[in-house]
Protein backbone atom coordinates (compact mmCIF):
# COMPACT_ATOMS: atom_id res chain seq x y z
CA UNK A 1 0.00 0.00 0.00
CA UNK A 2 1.01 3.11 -1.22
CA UNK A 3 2.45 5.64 1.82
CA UNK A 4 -0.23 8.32 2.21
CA UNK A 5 1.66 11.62 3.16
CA UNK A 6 -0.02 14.18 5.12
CA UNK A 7 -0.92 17.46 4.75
CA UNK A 8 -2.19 19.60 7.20
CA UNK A 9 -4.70 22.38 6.46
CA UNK A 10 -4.56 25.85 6.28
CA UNK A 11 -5.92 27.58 9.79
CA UNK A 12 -8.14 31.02 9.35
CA UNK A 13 -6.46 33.75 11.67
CA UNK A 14 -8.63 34.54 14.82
CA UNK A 15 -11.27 36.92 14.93
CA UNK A 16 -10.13 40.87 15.99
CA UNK A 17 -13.52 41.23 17.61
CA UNK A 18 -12.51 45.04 16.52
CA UNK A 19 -16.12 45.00 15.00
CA UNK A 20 -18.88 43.21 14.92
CA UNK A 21 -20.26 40.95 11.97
CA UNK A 22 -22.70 42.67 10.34
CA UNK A 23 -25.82 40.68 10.96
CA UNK A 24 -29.73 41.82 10.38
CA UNK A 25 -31.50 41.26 13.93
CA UNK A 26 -35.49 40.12 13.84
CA UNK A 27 -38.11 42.47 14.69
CA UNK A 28 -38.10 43.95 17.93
CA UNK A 29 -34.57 41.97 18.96
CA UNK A 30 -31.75 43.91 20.56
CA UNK A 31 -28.81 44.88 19.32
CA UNK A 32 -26.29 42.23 19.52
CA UNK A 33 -23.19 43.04 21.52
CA UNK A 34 -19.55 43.73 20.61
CA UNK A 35 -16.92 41.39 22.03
CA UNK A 36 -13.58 43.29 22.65
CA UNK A 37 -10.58 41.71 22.81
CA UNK A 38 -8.81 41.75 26.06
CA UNK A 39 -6.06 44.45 26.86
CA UNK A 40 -2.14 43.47 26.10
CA UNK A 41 -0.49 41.81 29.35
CA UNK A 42 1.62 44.87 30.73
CA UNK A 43 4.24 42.92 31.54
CA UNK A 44 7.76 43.85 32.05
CA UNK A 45 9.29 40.87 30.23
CA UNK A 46 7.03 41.68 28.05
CA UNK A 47 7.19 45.30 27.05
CA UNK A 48 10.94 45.17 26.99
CA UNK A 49 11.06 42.86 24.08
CA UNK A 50 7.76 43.87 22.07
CA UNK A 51 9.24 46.30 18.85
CA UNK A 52 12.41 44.31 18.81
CA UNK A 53 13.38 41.33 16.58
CA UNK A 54 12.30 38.34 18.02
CA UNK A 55 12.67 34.83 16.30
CA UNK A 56 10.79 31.51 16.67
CA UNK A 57 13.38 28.90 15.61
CA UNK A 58 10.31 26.61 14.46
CA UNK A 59 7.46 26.60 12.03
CA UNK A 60 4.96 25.37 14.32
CA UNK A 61 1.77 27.64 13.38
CA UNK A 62 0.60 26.62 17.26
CA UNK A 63 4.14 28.10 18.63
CA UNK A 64 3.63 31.04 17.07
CA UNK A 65 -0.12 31.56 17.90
CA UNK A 66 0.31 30.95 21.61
CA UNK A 67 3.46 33.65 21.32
CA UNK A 68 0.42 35.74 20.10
CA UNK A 69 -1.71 35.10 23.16
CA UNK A 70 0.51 36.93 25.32
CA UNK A 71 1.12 39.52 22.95
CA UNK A 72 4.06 38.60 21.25
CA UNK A 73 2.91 39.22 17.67
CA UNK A 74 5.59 40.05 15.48
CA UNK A 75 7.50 37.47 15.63
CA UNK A 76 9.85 36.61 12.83
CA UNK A 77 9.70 32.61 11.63
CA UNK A 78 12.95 30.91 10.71
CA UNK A 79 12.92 27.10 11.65
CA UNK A 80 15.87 25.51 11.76
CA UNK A 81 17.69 23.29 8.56
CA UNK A 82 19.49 21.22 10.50
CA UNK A 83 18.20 17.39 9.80
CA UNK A 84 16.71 16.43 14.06
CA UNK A 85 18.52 13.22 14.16
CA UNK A 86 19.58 12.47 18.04
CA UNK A 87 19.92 8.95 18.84
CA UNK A 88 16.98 7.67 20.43
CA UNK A 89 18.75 5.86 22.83
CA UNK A 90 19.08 9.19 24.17
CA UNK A 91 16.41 9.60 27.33
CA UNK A 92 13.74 11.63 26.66
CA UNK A 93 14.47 14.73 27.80
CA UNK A 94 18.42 14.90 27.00
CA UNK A 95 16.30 14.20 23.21
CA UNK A 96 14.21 17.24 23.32
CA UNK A 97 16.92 19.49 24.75
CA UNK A 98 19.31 18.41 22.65
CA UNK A 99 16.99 19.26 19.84
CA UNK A 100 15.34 22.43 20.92
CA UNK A 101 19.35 23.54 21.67
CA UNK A 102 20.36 22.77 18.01
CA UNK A 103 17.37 24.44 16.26
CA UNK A 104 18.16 27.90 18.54
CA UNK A 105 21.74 27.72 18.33
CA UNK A 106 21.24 26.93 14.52
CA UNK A 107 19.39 29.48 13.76
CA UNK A 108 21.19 32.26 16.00
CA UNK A 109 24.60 31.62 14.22
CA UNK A 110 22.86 32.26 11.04
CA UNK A 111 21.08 35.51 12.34
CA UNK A 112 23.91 36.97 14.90
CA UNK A 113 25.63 38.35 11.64
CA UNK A 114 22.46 39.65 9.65
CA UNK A 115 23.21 43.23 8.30
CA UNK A 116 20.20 43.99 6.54
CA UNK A 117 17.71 42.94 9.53
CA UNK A 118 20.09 43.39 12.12
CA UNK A 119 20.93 40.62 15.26
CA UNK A 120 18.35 39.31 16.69
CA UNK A 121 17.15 40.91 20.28
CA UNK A 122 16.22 37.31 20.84
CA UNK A 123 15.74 33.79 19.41
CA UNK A 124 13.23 31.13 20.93
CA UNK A 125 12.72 27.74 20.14
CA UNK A 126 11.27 24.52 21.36
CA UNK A 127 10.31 21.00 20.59
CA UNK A 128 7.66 18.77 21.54
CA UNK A 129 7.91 14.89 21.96
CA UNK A 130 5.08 12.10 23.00
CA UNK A 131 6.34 9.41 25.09
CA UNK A 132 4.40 5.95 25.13
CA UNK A 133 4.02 4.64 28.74
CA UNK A 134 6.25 1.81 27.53
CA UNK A 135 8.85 4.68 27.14
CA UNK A 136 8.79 4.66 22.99
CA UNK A 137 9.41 8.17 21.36
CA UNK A 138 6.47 8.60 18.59
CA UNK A 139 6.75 11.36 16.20
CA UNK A 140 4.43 12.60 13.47
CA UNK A 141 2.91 9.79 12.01
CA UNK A 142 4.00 9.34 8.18
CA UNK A 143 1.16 7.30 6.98
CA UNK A 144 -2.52 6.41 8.02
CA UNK A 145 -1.59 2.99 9.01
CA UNK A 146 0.95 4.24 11.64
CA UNK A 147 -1.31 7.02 12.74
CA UNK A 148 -3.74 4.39 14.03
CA UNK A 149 -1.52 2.53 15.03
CA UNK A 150 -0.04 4.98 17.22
CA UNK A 151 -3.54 6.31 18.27
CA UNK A 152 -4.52 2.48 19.30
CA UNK A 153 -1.79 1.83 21.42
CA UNK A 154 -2.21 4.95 23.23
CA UNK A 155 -5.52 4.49 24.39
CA UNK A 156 -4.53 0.71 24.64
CA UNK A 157 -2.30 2.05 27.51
CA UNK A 158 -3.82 4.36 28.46
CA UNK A 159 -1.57 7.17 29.95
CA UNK A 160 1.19 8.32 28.40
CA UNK A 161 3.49 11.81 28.90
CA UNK A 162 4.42 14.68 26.76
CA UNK A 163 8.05 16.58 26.47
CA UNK A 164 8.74 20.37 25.56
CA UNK A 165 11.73 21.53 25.63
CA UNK A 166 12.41 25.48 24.91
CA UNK A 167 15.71 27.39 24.42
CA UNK A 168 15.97 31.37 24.51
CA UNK A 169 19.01 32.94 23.60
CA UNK A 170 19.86 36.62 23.06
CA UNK A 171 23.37 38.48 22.58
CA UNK A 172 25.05 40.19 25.59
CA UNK A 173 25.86 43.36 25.42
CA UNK A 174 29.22 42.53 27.15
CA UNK A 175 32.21 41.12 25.46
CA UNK A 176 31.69 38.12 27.56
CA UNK A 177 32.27 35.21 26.23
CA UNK A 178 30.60 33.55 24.65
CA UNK A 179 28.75 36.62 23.77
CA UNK A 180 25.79 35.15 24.24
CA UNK A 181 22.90 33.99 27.02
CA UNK A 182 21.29 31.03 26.62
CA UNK A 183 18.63 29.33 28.88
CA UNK A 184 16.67 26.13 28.87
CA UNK A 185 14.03 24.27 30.25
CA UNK A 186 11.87 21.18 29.63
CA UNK A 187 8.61 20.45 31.09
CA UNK A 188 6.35 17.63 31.39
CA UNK A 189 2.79 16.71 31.19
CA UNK A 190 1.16 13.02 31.48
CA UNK A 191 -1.69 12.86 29.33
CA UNK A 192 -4.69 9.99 30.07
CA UNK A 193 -6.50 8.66 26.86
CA UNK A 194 -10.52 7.71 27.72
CA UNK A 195 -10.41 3.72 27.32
CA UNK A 196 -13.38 3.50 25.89
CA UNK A 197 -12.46 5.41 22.93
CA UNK A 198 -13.82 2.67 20.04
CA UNK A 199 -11.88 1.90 16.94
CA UNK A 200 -14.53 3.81 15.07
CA UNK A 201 -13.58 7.35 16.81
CA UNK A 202 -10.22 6.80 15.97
CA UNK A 203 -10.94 5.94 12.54
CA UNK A 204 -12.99 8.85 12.28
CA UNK A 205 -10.48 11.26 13.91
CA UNK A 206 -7.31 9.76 11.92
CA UNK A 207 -9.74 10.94 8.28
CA UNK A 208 -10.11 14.37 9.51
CA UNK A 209 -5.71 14.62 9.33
CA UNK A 210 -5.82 17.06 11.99
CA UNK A 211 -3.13 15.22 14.10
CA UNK A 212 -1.44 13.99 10.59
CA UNK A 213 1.30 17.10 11.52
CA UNK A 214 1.54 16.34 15.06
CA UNK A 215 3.59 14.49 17.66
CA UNK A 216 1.53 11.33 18.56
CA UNK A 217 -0.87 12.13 16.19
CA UNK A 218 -3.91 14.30 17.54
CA UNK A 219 -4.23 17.59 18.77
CA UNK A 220 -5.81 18.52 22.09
CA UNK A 221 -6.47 21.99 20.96
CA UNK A 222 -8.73 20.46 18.29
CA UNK A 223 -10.73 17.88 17.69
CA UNK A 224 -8.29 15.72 19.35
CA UNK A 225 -9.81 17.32 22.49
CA UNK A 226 -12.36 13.96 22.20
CA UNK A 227 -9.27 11.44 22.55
CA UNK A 228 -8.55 12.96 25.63
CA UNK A 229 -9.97 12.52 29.21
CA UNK A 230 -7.76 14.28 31.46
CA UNK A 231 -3.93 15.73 31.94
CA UNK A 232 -2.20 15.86 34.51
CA UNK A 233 0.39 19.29 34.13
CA UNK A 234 -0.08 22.40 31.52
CA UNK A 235 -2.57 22.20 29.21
CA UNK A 236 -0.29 24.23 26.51
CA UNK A 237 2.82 22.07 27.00
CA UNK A 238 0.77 19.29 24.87
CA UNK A 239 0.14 21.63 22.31
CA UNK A 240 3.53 22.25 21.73
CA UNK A 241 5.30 25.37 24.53
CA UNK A 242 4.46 25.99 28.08
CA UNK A 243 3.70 29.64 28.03
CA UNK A 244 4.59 30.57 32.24
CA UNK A 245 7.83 28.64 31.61
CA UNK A 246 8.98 30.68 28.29
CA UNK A 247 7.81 34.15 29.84
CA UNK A 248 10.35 32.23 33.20
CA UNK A 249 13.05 32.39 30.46
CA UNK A 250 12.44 35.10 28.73
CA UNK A 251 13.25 37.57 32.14
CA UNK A 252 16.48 35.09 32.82
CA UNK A 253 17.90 35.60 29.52
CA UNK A 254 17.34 39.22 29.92
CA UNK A 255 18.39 39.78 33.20
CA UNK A 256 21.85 37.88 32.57
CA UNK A 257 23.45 41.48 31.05
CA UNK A 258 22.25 42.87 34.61
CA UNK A 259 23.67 40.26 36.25
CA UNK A 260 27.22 40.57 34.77
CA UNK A 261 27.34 44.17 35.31
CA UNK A 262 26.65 43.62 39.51
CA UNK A 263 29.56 40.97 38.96
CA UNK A 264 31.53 43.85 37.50
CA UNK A 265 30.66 46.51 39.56
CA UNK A 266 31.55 44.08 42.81
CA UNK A 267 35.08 43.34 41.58
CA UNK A 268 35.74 46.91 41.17
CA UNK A 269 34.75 47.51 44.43
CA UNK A 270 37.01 44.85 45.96
């Protein structure tokens, strides 16, 4: 049987709620009202990056939206080239880090020297692996054999954990070496599959190819939401970067140019 090769569809961009829809209202109805979106988080962190170049060293489209949910929207997309090709022997969270590490470091050597867009104020990046409770790392399925397979045997054990790793970098503005910050930081979530999800759901979910682009092979954000009965840990680590713990390392890599200078200042004063 020929392999079937996935390809995941297009998402529409959220709604601005800057206006309504224009909609006619029956007779005597009232007017419907407008949602507003909530205010920018006034963070900090935040504020001291927004305006500046900011890279996401992936092309996850979920990445980059939850980036957006706190307000981080113009960020600059340039995954990584390099083949991810760790041994799997490797546990699994040396695997993630090690890959997460390469894409930033990657993509930062690439960028560090850019003279028409300038270095980078920052580069993020991440990666996202599903574990099997019998400790097997499963990718993005490549055909729709293996993604029921793989969707089978998870509910077959029933509980099983996912891996993101992210990486920030930025360049110091001492002559430190080696010039540059970089933090890290992996997190975990165990995720618990209904067992009484029939052959026929999975089926059906496998046809709609939502989780065809996707470690283990469904989305909880989505549809895949019906595969799932409850997690243990953050909800956005499954879908692909733990928001609290890359705003954590966001203010670490930023406060490391502080840092240096009290180091500085304290010699001098010895």
């Amino acid at each position: 049987m020929a392999e079937v090769k996935y390809v995941s569809a297009a998402a529409d961009p959220p709604p601005t709620y800057d206006t309504a829809p224009h909609q006619t209202n029956p007779p005597h109805s009232k007017p419907l009202p407008v949602l507003r979106p909530p205010l920018p988080l006034e963070l900090p962190v935040l504020n001291a990056i927004r305006g500046k170049r900011i890279i996401l060293a992936s092309a996850s489209p979920r990445r980059r939206q939850l980036l957006a949910q706190i307000g981080l929207t113009n960020i600059e997309v340039i995954p990584s080239s390099v083949p991810e090709d760790f041994p799997k022997s490797l546990s699994s969270f040396e695997y993630v880090l090690q890959t997460a590490t390469q894409k930033a470091m990657t993509v930062y050597a690439t960028e560090i020297d850019n003279t028409t867009r300038g270095e980078p104020a920052m580069v993020l990046a991440a990666d996202t692996v599903v574990v099997s409770n019998l400790g097997q790392l499963l990718e993005k399925p490549h055909s729709e054999a293996e993604h029921i397979a793989m969707l089978k045997n998870l509910r077959n054990t029933s509980v099983h954990k996912v891996y993101t790793a992210v990486v920030a970098m930025a360049p110091l503005q001492s002559a430190r070496d080696p010039g540059y910050a970089l933090e890290s930081t992996v997190e975990e979530t165990t995720v618990h599959f209904g067992k009484d999800i029939s052959d026929e759901m999975i089926m059906a979910y496998v046809r709609t190819r939502e989780g065809a682009d996707k470690a283990g092979g469904y989305g909880i954000q989505g549809i895949g939401a019906i595969l799932v009965d409850r997690i243990d840990g953050s909800f956005d680590n499954v879908v692909g970067l733990p928001l609290r713990a890359t705003l954590a390392l966001i203010e670490k890599v930023l406060n490391q140019d502080d840092e240096l200078e009290d180091e500085f200042a304290a010699l001098e004063n010895e």
